[in-house]
Protein backbone atom coordinates (compact mmCIF):
# COMPACT_ATOMS: atom_id res chain seq x y z
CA UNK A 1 99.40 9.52 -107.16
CA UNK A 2 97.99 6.46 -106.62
CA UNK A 3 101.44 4.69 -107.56
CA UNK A 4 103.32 7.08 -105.43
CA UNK A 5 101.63 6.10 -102.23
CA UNK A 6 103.13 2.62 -102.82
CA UNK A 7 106.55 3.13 -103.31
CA UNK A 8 108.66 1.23 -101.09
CA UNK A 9 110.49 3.92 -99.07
CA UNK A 10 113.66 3.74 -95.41
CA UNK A 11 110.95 2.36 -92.58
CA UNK A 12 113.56 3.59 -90.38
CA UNK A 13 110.86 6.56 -88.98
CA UNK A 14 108.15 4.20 -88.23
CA UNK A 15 110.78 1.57 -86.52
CA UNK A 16 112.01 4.57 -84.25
CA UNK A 17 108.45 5.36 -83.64
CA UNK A 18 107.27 1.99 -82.70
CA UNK A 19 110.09 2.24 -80.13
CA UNK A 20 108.76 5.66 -78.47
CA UNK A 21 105.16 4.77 -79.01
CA UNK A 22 105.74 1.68 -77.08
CA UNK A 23 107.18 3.15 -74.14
CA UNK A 24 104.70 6.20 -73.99
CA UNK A 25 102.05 3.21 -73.82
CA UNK A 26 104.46 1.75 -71.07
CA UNK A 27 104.66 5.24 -69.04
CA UNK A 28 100.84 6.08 -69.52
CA UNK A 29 99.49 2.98 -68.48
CA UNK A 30 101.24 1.99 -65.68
CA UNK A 31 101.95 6.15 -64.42
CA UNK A 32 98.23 6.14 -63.87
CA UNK A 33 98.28 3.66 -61.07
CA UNK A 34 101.48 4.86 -59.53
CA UNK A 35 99.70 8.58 -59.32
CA UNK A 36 97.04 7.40 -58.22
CA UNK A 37 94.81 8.17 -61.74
CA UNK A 38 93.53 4.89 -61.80
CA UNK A 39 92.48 5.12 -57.86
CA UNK A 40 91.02 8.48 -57.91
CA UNK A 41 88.78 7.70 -60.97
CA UNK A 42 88.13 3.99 -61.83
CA UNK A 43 88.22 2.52 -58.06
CA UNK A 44 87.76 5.37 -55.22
CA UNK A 45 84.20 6.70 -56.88
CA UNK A 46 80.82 4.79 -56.37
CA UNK A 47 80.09 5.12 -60.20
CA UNK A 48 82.74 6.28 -62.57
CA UNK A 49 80.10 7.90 -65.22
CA UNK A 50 81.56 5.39 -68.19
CA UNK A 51 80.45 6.70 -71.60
CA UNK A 52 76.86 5.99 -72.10
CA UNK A 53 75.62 2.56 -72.83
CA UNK A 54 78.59 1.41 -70.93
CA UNK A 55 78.20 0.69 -67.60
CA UNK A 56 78.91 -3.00 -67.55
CA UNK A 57 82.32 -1.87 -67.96
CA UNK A 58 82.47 -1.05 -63.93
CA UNK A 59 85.07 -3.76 -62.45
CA UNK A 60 86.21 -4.33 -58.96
CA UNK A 61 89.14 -2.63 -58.13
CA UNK A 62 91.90 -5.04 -58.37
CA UNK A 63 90.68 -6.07 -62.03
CA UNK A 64 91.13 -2.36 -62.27
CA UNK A 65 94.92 -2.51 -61.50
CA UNK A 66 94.91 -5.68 -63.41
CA UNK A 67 93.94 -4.85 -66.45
CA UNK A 68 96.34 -1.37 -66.35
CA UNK A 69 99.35 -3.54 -65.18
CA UNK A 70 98.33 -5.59 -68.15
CA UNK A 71 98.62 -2.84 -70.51
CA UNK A 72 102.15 -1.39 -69.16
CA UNK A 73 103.19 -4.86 -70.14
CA UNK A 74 101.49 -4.83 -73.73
CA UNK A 75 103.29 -1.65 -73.91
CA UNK A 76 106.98 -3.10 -73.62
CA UNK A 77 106.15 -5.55 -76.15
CA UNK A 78 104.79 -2.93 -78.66
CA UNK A 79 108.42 -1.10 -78.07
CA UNK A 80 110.24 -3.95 -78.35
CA UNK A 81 108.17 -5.36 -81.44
CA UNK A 82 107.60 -9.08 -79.69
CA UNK A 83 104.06 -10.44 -80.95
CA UNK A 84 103.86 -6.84 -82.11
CA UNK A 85 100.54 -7.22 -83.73
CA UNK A 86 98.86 -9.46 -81.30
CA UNK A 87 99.94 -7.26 -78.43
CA UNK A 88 99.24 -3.84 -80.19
CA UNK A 89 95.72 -5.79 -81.12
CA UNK A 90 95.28 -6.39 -77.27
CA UNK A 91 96.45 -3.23 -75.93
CA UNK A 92 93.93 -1.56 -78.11
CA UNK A 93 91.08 -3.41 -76.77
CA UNK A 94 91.65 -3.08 -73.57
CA UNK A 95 92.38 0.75 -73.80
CA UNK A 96 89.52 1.28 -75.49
CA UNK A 97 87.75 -0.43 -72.56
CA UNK A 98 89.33 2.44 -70.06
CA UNK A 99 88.53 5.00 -72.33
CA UNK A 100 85.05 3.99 -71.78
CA UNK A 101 85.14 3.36 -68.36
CA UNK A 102 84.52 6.69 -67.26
CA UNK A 103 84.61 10.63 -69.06
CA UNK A 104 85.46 12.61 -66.00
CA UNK A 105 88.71 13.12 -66.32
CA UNK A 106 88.20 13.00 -70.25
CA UNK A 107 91.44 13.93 -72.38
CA UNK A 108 92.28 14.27 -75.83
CA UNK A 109 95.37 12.66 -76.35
CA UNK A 110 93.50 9.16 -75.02
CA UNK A 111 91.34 9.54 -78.02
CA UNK A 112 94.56 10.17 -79.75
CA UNK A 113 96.58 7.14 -78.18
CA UNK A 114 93.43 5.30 -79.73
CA UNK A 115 93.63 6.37 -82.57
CA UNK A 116 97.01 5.82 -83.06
CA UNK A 117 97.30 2.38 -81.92
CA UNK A 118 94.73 1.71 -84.77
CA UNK A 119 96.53 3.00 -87.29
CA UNK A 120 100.11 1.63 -86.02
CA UNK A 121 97.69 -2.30 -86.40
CA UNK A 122 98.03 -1.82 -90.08
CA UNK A 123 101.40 -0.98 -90.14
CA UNK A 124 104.20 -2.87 -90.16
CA UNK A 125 106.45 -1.35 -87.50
CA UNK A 126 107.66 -4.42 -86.68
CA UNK A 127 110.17 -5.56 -89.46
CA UNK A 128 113.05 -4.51 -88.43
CA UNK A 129 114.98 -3.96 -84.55
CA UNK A 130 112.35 -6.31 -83.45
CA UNK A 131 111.87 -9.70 -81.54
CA UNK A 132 109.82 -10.22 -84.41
CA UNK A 133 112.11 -10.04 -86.74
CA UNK A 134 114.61 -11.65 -84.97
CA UNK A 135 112.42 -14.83 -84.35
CA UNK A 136 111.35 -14.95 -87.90
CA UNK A 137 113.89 -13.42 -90.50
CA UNK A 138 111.62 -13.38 -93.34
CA UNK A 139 109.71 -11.26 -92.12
CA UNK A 140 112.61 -8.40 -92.15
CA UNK A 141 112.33 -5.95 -93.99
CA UNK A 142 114.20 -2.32 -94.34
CA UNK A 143 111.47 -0.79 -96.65
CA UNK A 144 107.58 0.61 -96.09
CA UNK A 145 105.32 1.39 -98.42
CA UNK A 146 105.06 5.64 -98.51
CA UNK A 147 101.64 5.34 -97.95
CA UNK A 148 102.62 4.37 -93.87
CA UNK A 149 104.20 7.38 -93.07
CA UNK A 150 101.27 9.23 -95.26
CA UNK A 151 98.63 7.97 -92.61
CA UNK A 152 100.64 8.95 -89.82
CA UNK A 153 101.17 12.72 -91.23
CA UNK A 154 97.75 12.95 -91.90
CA UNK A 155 96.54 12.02 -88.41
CA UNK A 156 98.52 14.58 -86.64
CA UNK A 157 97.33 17.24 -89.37
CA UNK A 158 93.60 17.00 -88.87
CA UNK A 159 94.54 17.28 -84.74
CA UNK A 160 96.53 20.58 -85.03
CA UNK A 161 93.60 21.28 -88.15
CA UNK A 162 90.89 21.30 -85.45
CA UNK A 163 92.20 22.67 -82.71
CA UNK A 164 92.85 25.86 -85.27
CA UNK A 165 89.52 26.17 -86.02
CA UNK A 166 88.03 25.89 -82.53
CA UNK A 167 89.87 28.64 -80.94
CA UNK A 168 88.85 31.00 -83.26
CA UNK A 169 86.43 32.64 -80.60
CA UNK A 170 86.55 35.90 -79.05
CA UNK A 171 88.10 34.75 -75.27
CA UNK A 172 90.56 33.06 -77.51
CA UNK A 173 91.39 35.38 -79.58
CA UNK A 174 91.53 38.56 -77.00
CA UNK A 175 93.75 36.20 -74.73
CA UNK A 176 91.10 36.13 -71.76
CA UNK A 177 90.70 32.72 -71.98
CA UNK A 178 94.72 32.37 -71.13
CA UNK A 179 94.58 34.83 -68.50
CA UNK A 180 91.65 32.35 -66.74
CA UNK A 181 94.09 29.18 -67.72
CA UNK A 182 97.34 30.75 -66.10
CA UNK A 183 95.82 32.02 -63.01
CA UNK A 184 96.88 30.31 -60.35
CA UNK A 185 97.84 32.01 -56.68
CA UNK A 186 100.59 29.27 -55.86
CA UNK A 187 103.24 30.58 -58.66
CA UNK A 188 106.35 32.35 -57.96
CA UNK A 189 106.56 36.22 -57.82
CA UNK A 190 108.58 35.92 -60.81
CA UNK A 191 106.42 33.80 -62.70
CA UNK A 192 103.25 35.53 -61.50
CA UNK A 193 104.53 38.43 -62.86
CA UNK A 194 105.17 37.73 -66.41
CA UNK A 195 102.04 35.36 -66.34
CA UNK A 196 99.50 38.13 -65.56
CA UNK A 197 100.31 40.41 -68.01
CA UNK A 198 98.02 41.36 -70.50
CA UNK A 199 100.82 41.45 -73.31
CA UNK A 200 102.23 37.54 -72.80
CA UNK A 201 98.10 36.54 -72.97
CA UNK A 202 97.78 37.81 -76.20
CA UNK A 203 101.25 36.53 -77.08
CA UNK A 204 100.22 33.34 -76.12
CA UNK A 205 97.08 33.01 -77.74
CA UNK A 206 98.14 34.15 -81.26
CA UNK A 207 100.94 32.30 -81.14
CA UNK A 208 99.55 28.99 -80.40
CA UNK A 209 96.73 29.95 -83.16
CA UNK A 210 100.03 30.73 -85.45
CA UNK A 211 101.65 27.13 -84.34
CA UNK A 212 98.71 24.78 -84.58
CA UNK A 213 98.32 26.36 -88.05
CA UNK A 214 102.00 26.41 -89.72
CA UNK A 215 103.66 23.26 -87.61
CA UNK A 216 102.26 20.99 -90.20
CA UNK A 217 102.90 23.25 -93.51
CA UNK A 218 106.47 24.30 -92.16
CA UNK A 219 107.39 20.71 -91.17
CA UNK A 220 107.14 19.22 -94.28
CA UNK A 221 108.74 22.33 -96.14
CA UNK A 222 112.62 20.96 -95.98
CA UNK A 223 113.87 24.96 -95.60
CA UNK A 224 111.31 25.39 -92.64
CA UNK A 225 111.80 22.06 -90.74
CA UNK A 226 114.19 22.20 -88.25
CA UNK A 227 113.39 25.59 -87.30
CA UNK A 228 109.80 24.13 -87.13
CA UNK A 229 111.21 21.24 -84.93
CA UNK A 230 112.32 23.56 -82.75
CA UNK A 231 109.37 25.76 -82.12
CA UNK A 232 107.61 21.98 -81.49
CA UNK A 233 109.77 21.43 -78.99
CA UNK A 234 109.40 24.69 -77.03
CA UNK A 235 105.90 24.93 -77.54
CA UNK A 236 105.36 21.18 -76.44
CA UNK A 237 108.09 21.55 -73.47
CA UNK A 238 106.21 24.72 -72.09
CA UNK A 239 102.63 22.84 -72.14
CA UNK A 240 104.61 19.90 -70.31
CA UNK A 241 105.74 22.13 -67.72
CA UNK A 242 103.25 24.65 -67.53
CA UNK A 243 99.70 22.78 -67.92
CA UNK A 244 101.07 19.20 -66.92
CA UNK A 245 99.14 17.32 -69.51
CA UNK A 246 100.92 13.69 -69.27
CA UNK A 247 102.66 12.05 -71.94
CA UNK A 248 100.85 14.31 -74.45
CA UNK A 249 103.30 16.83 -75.39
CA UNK A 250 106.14 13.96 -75.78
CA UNK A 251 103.70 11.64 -77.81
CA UNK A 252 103.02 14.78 -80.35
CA UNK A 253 106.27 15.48 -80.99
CA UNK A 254 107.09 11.46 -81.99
CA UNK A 255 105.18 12.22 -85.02
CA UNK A 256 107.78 14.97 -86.11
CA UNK A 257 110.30 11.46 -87.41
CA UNK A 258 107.17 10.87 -90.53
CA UNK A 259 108.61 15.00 -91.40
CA UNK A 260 112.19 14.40 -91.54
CA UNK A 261 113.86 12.10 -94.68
CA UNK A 262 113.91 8.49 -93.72
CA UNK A 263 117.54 8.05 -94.11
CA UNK A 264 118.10 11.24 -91.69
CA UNK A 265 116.39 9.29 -88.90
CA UNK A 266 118.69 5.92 -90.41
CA UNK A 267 122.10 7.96 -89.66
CA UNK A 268 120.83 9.48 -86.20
CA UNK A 269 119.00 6.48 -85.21
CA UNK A 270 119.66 3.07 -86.17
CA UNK A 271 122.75 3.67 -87.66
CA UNK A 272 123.36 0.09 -88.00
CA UNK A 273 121.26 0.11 -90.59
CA UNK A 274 122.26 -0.48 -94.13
CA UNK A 275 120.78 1.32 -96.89
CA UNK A 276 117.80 -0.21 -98.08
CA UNK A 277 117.29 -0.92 -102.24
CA UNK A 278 113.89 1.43 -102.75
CA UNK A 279 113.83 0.62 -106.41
CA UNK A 280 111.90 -2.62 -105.26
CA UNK A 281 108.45 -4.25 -106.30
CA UNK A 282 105.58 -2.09 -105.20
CA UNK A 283 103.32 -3.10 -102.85
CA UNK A 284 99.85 -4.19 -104.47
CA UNK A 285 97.60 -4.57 -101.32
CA UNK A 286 94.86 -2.20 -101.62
CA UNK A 287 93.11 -3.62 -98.21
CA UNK A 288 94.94 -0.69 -95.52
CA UNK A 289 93.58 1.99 -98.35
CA UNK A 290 90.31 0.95 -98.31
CA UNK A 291 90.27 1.12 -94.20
CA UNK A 292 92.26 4.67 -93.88
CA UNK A 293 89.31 6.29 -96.17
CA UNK A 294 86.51 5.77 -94.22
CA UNK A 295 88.57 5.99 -91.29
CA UNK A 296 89.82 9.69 -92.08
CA UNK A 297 86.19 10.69 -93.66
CA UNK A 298 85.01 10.01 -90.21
CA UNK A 299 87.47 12.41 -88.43
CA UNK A 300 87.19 14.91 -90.93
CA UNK A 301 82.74 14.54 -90.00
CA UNK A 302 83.26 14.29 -86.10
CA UNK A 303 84.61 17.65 -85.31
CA UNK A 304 82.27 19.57 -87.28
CA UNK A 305 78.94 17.70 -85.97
CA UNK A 306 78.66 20.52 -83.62
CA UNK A 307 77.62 22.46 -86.12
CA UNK A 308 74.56 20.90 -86.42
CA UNK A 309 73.54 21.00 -83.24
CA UNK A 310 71.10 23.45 -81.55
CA UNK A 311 73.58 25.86 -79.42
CA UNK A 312 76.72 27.10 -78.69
CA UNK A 313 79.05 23.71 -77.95
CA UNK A 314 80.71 25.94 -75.37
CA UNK A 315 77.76 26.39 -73.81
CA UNK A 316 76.28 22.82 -74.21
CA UNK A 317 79.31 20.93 -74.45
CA UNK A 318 77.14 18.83 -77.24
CA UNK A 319 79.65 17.34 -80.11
CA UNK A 320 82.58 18.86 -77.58
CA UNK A 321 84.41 15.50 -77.32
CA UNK A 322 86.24 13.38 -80.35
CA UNK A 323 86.36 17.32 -82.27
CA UNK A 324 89.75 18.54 -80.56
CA UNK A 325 88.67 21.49 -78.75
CA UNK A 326 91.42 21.44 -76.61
CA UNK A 327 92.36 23.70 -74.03
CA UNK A 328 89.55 25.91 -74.54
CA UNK A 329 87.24 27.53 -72.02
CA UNK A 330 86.64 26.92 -67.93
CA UNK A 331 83.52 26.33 -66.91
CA UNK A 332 82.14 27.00 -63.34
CA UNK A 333 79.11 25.35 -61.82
CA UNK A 334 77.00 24.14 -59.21
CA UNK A 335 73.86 22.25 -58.85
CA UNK A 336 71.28 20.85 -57.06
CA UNK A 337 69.48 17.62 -57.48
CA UNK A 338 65.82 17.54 -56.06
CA UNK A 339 64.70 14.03 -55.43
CA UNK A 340 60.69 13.26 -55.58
CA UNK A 341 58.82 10.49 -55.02
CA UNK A 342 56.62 9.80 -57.59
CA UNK A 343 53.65 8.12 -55.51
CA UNK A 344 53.40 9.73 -52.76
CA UNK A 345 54.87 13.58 -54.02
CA UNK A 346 57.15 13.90 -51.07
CA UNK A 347 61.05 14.90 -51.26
CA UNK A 348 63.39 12.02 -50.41
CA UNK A 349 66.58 13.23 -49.17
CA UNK A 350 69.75 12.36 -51.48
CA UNK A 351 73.36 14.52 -50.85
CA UNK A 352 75.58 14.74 -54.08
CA UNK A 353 78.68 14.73 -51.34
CA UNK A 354 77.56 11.22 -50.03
CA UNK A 355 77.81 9.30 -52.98
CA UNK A 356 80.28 11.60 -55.42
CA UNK A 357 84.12 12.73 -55.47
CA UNK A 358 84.85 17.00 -55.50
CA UNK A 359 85.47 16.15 -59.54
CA UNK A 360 82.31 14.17 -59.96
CA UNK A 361 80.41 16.75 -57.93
CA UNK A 362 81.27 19.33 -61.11
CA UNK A 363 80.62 16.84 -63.79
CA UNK A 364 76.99 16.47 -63.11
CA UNK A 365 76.80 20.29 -62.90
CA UNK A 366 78.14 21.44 -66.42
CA UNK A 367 78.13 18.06 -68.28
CA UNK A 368 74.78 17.24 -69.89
CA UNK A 369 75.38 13.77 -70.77
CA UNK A 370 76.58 13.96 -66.63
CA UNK A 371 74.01 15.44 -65.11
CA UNK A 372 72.01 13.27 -67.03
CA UNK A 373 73.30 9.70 -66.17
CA UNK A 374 73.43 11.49 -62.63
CA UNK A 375 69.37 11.12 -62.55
CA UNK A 376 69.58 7.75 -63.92
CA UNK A 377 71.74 6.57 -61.37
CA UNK A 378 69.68 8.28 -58.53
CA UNK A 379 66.09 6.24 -59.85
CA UNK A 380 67.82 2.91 -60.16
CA UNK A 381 69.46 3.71 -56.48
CA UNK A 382 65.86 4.37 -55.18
CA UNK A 383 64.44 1.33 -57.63
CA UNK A 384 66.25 -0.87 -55.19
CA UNK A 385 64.70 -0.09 -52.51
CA UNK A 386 61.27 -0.13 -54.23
CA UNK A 387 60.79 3.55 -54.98
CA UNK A 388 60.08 5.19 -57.90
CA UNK A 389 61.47 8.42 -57.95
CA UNK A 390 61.76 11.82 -60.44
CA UNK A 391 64.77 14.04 -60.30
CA UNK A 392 64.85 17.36 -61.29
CA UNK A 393 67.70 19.58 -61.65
CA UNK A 394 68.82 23.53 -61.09
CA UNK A 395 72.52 23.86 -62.44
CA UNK A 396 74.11 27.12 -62.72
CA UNK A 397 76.73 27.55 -64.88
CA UNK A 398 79.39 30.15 -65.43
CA UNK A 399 81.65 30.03 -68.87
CA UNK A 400 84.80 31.63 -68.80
CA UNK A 401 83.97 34.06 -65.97
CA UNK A 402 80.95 34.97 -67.38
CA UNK A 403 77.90 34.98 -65.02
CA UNK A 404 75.78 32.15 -63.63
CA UNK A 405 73.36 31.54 -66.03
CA UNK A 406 70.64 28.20 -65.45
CA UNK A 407 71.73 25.65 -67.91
CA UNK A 408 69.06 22.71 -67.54
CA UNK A 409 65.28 23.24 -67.46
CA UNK A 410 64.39 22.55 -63.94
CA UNK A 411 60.98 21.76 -64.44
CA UNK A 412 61.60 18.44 -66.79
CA UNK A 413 61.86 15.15 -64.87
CA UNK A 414 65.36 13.80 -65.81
CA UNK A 415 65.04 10.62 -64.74
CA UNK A 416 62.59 9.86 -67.05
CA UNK A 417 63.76 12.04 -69.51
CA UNK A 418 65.53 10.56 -73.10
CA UNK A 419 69.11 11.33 -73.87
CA UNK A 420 70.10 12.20 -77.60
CA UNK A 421 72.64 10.76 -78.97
CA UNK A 422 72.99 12.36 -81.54
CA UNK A 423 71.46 15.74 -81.35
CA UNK A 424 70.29 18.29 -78.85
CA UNK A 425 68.68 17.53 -75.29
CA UNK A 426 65.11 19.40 -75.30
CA UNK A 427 65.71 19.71 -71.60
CA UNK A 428 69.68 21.72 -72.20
CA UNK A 429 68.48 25.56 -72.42
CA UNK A 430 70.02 26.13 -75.26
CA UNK A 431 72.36 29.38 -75.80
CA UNK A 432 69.23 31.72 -76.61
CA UNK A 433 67.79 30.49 -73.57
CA UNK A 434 70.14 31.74 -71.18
């Protein structure tokens, strides 16, 4: 098995993928600032709620556009393979610093993207159609080792893995959930129509179970994979258009060239390509194995740590991120913050709308790690002007249409409260507690 992984195989898939990748790093980067993504939530709010322990991560606005202009760039060179692994190496860093910047308008598939440009470090993606390559022919090569295109299947397998096993719920399941999702009063009579019907919900539902499930399994089956392909491509074309969830749909179905036989993507590809010899030395460096163990082991533990955790995650959105529940449940809230001084026992006046966006305003009501850092940030606003204050809390919250139901207990001081990293808040009301 062991041997197998290092056979040198066509690199002609992860070439073609460097190529996509590259741009999609191009178009997500620098789309954010001309959408205005990167105004609304890293430059426009007072405090962008970065992931905890974080907050020296807040940078004036025009580093802001800076450092995403920077990445657009670092994305051309990935594509075109120039400096690949010094600007793939620098692109990761500083996405992984906007990743952190703020969780508001958290995604999946910028976890992915992180991912991803992790594992596309170790490989070498840039040996052939490359400036690379081109400035250094030594370094050309037409040949991986298998164990490249292994990684790569493997990522996109524990994604679709996941998200099968978190929507087996009941508002999944019964297709309520996708009745919530598609419900929308600005759609067409047409659409409207065929969108709140009862039948296309369930349709829907089971059949995304049924592709997140079989895409994998049916891709690498050789009878199954085209007509896989194609279900990939209407399935990920209707979430494009439908949900309008950025570059993800296009980035997952990149992956689909580690499914098809390397010299297929050769002939419809690079077609300039000449047959590489595959009956060549194997590769002997055991250093990428020993990183891609512990790296999968951890994505195999992340998703099910909410399992350990007191509560429903639905409920108490503990262990929610990094596990690929995607697409899952809408949530419904409102709050209010009560500010007290501590010395003197009075109420100090603080308004959510002065100091938050609309967005933000929800975060702090449904989030707990939000809600949270929302109390923080209130006692170090009052530190500075020498008062020491408590803040305590009344959120509602409403779970897929279900009814308001309190969420935090209002009686515990959050800014003086701890937050648990790793385990349940004392101060959530857990699911029995609602």
């Amino acid at each position: 098995m062991m041997r197998r992984l290092f056979e040198p195989i066509d690199n002609a898939g992860l070439v073609v993928f460097r190529m996509l990748f590259g741009f999609l790093l191009f178009a997500e980067t620098l789309g954010a600032i001309l959408t205005g993504w990167v105004y609304r939530n890293l430059i426009e709010p007072e405090y962008t709620f970065p992931h905890i322990g974080f907050d020296w991560l807040q940078l004036p606005g025009w580093a802001v556009y800076a450092h995403f202009i920077a990445m657009s760039v670092l994305g051309l060179m990935v594509m075109a393979g120039y400096r690949y692994r010094l600007a793939l190496g620098s692109f990761t860093i500083l996405w992984t610093a906007a990743y952190l910047m703020q969780k508001v308008s958290y995604n999946n598939h910028y976890y992915l993207l992180l991912l991803v440009c992790i594992i596309m470090w170790w490989l070498p993606a840039n040996r052939y159609a490359s400036w690379d390559a081109k400035r250094n022919p030594t370094t050309k090569s037409t040949t991986m080792p298998r164990w490249c295109a292994v990684v790569m299947v493997l990522q996109i397998a524990i994604v679709y893995l996941f998200a099968v096993v978190s929507k087996l719920y009941p508002a999944w399941l019964d297709g309520s959930y996708i009745d919530l999702m598609l419900s929308a009063p600005n759609r067409t009579v047409f659409v409207k129509g065929v969108f709140d019907q009862h039948w296309f919900h369930l349709f829907l539902a089971w059949s995304g179970l049924a592709f997140d499930l079989l895409i994998v399994p049916a891709l690498l089956w050789r009878r199954t994979r085209t007509i896989a392909f194609v279900a990939a491509l209407v399935f990920h074309l209707f979430n494009a258009i439908v949900l309008q969830i950025g570059i993800f749909p296009f980035f997952a179905l990149a992956f689909v060239l580690f499914f098809y036989p390397p010299e297929n993507i050769r002939r419809w590809f690079l077609r300039e390509k000449i047959r590489p010899e595959t009956n060549c030395t194997l590769s002997s460096d055991l250093s990428a194995i020993y990183f891609f163990i512990p790296f999968f082991v951890l994505q195999l533990a992340l998703p099910v740590r909410h399992y350990f955790i007191e509560g429903d995650v639905l409920w108490t959105e503990e262990g929610h991120r990094l596990s690929w529940r995607m697409m899952l449940r809408q949530k419904q809230a409102y709050s209010h913050y009560k500010v007290v001084d501590r010395k003197t026992g009075a109420i100090v006046p603080y308004r959510l709308e002065d100091h938050l966006t609309p967005k933000q305003i929800g975060f702090v009501s449904f989030k707990p790690d939000g809600i949270w850092q929302m109390a923080q940030y209130i006692k170090e606003h009052f530190a500075r002007q020498n008062k020491d204050v408590a803040v305590y809390v009344t959120a509602m919250v409403s779970v897929n249409g279900g009814p308001f139901l309190p969420f935090v207990d209002s009686s515990v001081d959050l800014a003086h409260a701890d937050w648990n990293y790793f385990g349940h808040s004392s101060w959530l009301l857990p699911e029995g507690q609602r």
